[in-house]
C-alpha atoms as a PDB file:
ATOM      1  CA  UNK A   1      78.064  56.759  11.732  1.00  0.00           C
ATOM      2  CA  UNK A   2      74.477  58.353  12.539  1.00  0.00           C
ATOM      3  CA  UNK A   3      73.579  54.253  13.057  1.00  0.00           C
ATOM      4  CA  UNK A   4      75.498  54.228  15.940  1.00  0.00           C
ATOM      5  CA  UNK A   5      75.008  57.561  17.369  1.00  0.00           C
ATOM      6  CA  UNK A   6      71.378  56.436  17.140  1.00  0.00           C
ATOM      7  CA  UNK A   7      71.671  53.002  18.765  1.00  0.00           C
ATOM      8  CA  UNK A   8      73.779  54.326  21.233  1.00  0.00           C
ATOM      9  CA  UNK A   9      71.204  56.656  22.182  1.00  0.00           C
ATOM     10  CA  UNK A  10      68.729  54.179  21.975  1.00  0.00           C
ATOM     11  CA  UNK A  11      70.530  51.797  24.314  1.00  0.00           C
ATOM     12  CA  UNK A  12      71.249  54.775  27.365  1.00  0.00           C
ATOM     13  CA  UNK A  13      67.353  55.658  27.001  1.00  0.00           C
ATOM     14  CA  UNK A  14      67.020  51.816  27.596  1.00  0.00           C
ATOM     15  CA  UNK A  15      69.284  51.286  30.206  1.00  0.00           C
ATOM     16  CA  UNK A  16      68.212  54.899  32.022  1.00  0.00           C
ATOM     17  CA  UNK A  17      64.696  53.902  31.994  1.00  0.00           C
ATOM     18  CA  UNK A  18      65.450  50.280  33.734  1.00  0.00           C
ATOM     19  CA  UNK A  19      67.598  52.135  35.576  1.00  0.00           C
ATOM     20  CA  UNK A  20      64.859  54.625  36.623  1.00  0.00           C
ATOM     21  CA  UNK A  21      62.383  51.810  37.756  1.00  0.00           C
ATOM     22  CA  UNK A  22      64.748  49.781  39.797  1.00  0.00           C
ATOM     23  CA  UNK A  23      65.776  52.955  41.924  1.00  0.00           C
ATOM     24  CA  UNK A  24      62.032  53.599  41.928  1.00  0.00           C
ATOM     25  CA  UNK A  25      61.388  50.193  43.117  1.00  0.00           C
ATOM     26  CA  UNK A  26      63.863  50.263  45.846  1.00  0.00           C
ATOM     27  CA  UNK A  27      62.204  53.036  47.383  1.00  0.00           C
ATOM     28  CA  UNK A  28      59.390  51.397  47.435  1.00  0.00           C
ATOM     29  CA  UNK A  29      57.284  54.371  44.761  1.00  0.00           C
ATOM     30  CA  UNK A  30      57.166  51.446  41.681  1.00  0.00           C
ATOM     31  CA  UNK A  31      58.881  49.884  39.211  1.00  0.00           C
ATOM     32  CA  UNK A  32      56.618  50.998  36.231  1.00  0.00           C
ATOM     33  CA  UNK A  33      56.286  54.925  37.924  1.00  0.00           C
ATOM     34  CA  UNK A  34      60.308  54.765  37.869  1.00  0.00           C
ATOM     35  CA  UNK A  35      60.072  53.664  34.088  1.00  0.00           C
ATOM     36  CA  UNK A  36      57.933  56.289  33.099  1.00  0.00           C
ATOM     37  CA  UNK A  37      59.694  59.230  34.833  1.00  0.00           C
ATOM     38  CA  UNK A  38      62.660  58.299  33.763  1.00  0.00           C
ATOM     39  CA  UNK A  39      61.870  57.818  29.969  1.00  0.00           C
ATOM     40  CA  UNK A  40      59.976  61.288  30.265  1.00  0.00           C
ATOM     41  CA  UNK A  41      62.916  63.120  31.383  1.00  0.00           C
ATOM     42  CA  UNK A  42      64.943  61.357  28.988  1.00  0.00           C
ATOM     43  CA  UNK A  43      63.139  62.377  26.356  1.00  0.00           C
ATOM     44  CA  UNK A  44      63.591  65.656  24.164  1.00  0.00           C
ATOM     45  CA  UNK A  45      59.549  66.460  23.936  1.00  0.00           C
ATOM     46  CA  UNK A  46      56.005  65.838  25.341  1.00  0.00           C
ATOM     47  CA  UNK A  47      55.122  62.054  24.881  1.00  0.00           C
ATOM     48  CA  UNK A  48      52.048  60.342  24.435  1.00  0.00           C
ATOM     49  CA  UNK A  49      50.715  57.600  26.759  1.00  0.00           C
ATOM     50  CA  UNK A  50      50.088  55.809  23.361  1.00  0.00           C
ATOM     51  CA  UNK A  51      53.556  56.310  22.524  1.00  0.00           C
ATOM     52  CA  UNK A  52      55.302  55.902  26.020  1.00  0.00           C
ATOM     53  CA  UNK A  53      53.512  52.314  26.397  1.00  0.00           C
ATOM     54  CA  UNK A  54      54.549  51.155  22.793  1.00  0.00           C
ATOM     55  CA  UNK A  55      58.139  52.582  23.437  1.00  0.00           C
ATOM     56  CA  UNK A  56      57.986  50.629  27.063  1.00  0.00           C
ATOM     57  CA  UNK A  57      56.396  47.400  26.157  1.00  0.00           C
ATOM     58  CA  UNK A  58      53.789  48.181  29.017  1.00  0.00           C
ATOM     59  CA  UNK A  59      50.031  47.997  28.897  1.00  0.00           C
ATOM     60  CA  UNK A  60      47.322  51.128  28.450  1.00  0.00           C
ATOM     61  CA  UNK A  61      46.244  50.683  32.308  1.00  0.00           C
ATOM     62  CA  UNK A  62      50.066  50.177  33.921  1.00  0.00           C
ATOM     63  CA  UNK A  63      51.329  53.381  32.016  1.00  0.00           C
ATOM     64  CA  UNK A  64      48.204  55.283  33.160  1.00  0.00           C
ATOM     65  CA  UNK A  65      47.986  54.294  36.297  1.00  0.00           C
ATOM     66  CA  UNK A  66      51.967  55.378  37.067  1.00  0.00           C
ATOM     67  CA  UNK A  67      51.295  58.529  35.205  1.00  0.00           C
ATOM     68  CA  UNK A  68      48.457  59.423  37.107  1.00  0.00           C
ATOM     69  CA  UNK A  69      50.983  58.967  40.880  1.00  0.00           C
ATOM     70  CA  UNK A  70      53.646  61.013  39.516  1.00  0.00           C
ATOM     71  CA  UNK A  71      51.277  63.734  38.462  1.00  0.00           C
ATOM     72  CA  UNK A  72      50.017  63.276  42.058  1.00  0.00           C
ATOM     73  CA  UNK A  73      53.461  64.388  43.386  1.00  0.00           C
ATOM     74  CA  UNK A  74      53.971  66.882  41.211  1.00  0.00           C
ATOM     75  CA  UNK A  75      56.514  64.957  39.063  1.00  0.00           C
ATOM     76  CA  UNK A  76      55.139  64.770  35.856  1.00  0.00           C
ATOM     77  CA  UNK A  77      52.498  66.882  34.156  1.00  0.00           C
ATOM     78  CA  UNK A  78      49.971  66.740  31.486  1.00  0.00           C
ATOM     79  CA  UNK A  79      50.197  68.966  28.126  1.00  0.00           C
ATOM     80  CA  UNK A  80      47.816  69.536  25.932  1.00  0.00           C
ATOM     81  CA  UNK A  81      48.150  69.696  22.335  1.00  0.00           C
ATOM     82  CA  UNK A  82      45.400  71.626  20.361  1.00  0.00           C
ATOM     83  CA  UNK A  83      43.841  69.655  17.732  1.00  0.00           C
ATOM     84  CA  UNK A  84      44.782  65.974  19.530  1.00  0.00           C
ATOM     85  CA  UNK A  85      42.875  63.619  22.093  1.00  0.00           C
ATOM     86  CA  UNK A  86      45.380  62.021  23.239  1.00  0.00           C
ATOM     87  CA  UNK A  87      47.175  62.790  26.384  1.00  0.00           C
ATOM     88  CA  UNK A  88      50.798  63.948  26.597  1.00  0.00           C
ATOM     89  CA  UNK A  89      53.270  64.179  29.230  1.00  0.00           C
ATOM     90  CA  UNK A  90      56.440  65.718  29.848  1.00  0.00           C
ATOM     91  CA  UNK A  91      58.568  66.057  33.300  1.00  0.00           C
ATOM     92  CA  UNK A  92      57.666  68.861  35.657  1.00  0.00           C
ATOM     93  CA  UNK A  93      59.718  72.170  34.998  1.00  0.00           C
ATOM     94  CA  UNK A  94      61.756  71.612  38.156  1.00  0.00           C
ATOM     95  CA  UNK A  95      61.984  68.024  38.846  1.00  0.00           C
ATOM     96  CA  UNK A  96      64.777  68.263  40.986  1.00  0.00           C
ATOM     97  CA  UNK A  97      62.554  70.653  43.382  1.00  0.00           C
ATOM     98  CA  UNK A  98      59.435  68.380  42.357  1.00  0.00           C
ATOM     99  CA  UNK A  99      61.373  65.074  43.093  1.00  0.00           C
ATOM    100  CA  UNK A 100      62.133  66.820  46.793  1.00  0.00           C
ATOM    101  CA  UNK A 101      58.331  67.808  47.479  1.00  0.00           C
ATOM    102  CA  UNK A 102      56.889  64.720  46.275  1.00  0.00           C
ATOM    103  CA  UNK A 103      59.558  62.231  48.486  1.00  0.00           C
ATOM    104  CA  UNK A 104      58.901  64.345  51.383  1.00  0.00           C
ATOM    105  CA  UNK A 105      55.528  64.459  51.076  1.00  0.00           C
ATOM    106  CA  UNK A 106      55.271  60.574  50.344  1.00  0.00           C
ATOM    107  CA  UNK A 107      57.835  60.205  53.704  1.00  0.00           C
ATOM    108  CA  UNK A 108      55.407  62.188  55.552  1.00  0.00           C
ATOM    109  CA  UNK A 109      52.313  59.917  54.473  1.00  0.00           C
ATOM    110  CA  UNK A 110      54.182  57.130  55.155  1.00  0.00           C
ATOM    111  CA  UNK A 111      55.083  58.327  58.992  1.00  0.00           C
ATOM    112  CA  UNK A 112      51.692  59.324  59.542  1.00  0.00           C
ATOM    113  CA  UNK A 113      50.223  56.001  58.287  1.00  0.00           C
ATOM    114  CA  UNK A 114      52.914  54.211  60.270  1.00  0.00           C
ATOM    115  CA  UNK A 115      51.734  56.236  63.303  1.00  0.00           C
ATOM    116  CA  UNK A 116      48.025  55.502  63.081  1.00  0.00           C
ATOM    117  CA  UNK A 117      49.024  51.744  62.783  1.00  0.00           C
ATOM    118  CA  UNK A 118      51.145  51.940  66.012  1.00  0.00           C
ATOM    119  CA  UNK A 119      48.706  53.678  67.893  1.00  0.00           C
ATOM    120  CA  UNK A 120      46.207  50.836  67.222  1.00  0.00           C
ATOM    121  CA  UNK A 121      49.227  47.949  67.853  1.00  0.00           C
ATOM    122  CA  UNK A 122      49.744  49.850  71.468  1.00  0.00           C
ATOM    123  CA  UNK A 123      45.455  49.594  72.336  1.00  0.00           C
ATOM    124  CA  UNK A 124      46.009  45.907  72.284  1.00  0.00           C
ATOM    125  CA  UNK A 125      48.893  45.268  73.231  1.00  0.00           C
ATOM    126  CA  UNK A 126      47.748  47.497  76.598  1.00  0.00           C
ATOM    127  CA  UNK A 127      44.658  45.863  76.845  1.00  0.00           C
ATOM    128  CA  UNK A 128      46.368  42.459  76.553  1.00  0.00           C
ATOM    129  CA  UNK A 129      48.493  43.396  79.539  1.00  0.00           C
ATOM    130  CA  UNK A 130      45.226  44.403  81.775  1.00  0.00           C
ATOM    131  CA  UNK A 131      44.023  40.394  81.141  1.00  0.00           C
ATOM    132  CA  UNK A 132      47.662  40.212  81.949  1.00  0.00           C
ATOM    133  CA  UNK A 133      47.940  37.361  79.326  1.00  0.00           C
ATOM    134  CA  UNK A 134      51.815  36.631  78.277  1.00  0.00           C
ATOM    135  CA  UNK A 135      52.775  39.527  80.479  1.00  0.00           C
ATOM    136  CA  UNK A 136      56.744  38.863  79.961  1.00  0.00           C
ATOM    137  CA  UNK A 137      56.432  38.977  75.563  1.00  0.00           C
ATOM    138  CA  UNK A 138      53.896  41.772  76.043  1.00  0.00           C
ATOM    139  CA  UNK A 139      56.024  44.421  78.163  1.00  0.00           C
ATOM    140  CA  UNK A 140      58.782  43.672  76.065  1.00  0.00           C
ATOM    141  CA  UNK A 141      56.546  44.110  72.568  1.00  0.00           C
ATOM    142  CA  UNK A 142      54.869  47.461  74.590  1.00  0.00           C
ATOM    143  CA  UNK A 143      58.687  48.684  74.987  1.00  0.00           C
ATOM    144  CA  UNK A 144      59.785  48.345  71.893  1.00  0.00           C
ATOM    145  CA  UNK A 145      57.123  49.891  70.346  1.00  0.00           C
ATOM    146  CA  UNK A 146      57.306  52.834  72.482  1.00  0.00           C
ATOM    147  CA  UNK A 147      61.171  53.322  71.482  1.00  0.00           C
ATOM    148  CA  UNK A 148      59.951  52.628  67.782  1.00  0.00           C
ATOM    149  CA  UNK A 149      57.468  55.041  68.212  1.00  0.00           C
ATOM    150  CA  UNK A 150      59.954  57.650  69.523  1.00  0.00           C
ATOM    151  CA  UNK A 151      61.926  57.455  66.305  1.00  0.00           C
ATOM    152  CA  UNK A 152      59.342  57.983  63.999  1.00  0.00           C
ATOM    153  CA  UNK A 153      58.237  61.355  66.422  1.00  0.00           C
ATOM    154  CA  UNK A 154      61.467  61.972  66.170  1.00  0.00           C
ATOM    155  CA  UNK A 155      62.213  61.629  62.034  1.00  0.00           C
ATOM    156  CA  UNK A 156      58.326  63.456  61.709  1.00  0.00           C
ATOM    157  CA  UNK A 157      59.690  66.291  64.175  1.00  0.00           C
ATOM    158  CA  UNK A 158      63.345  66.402  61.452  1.00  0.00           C
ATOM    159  CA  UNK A 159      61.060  66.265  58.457  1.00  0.00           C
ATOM    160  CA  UNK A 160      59.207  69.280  59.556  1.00  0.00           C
ATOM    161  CA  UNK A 161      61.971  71.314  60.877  1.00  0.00           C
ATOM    162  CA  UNK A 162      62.462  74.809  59.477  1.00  0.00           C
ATOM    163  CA  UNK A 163      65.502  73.544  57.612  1.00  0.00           C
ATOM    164  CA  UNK A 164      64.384  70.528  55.683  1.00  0.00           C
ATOM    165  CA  UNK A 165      61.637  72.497  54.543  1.00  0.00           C
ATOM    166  CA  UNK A 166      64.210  75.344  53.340  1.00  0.00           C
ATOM    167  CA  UNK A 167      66.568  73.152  51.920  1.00  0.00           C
ATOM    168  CA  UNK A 168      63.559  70.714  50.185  1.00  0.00           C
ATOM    169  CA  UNK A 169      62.395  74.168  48.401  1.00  0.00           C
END
């Protein structure tokens, strides 16, 4: 009976963790990063990156590398154990509050990255239309990106509101 209890177990770790990166993936954080946080929180204690990329069947560098993002946003953090070299990781204390800071900061980034890139599409787009070359595609490209643009003011403006940032807490 404690076979199956075991493989069971086993099995919903498995299928949590692939679970984990494909939701990750969708949202465009990472397949491996998904992986990782999932089998973290899935686990009962502090795990080692030597152990995490055994368990995982990922490299040294991948598991590393994805640790080292979700520390970034707050997600995961690093233990120490007295006495050991390696490094451990757990999920943060609050992930549910973690998970909501680190996807609105990441949305934010994103926006503001998105912005900068716009900004530069509009100079030549404008100084396109003052050669007046392909005048017709141009004013429709320089009108679309102006509504596009409005959107993503708009979502930044949401994003920052009083309320998002009182329910995100």
């Amino acid at each position: 009976m404690k076979t199956i209890e075991l493989n069971a177990a086993s099995e919903a770790r498995e299928r949590l963790v692939e679970l984990g990166g494909r939701t990750a993936q969708d949202l465009g954080l990472g397949r491996i990063a998904g992986q990782l946080l999932a089998y973290l929180y899935f686990q009962p204690a502090e795990c080692s990156l030597d152990q995490i990329e055994q368990d995982l069947g990922l490299s040294k560098a991948a598991v590393s590398t994805a640790a080292r993002q979700l520390e970034a946003f707050g997600l995961i953090r690093q233990v120490w154990k007295r006495g050991d070299r390696r490094n451990y990781y757990r999920t943060a204390d609050n992930l549910g509050v973690a998970m909501q800071q680190g996807l609105m900061a990441l949305v934010r980034s994103k926006l503001e990255a998105a912005g900068a890139e716009m900004d530069e599409i509009r100079s030549l787009i404008d100084e396109a239309r003052r050669a007046e070359r392909d005048a017709s595609d141009l004013a429709f490209l320089h009108d679309r990106l102006k509504r596009a643009n409005t959107l993503r003011e708009r979502l930044a403006a949401l994003l920052n509101s009083r309320i998002v940032k009182y329910l995100v807490r």
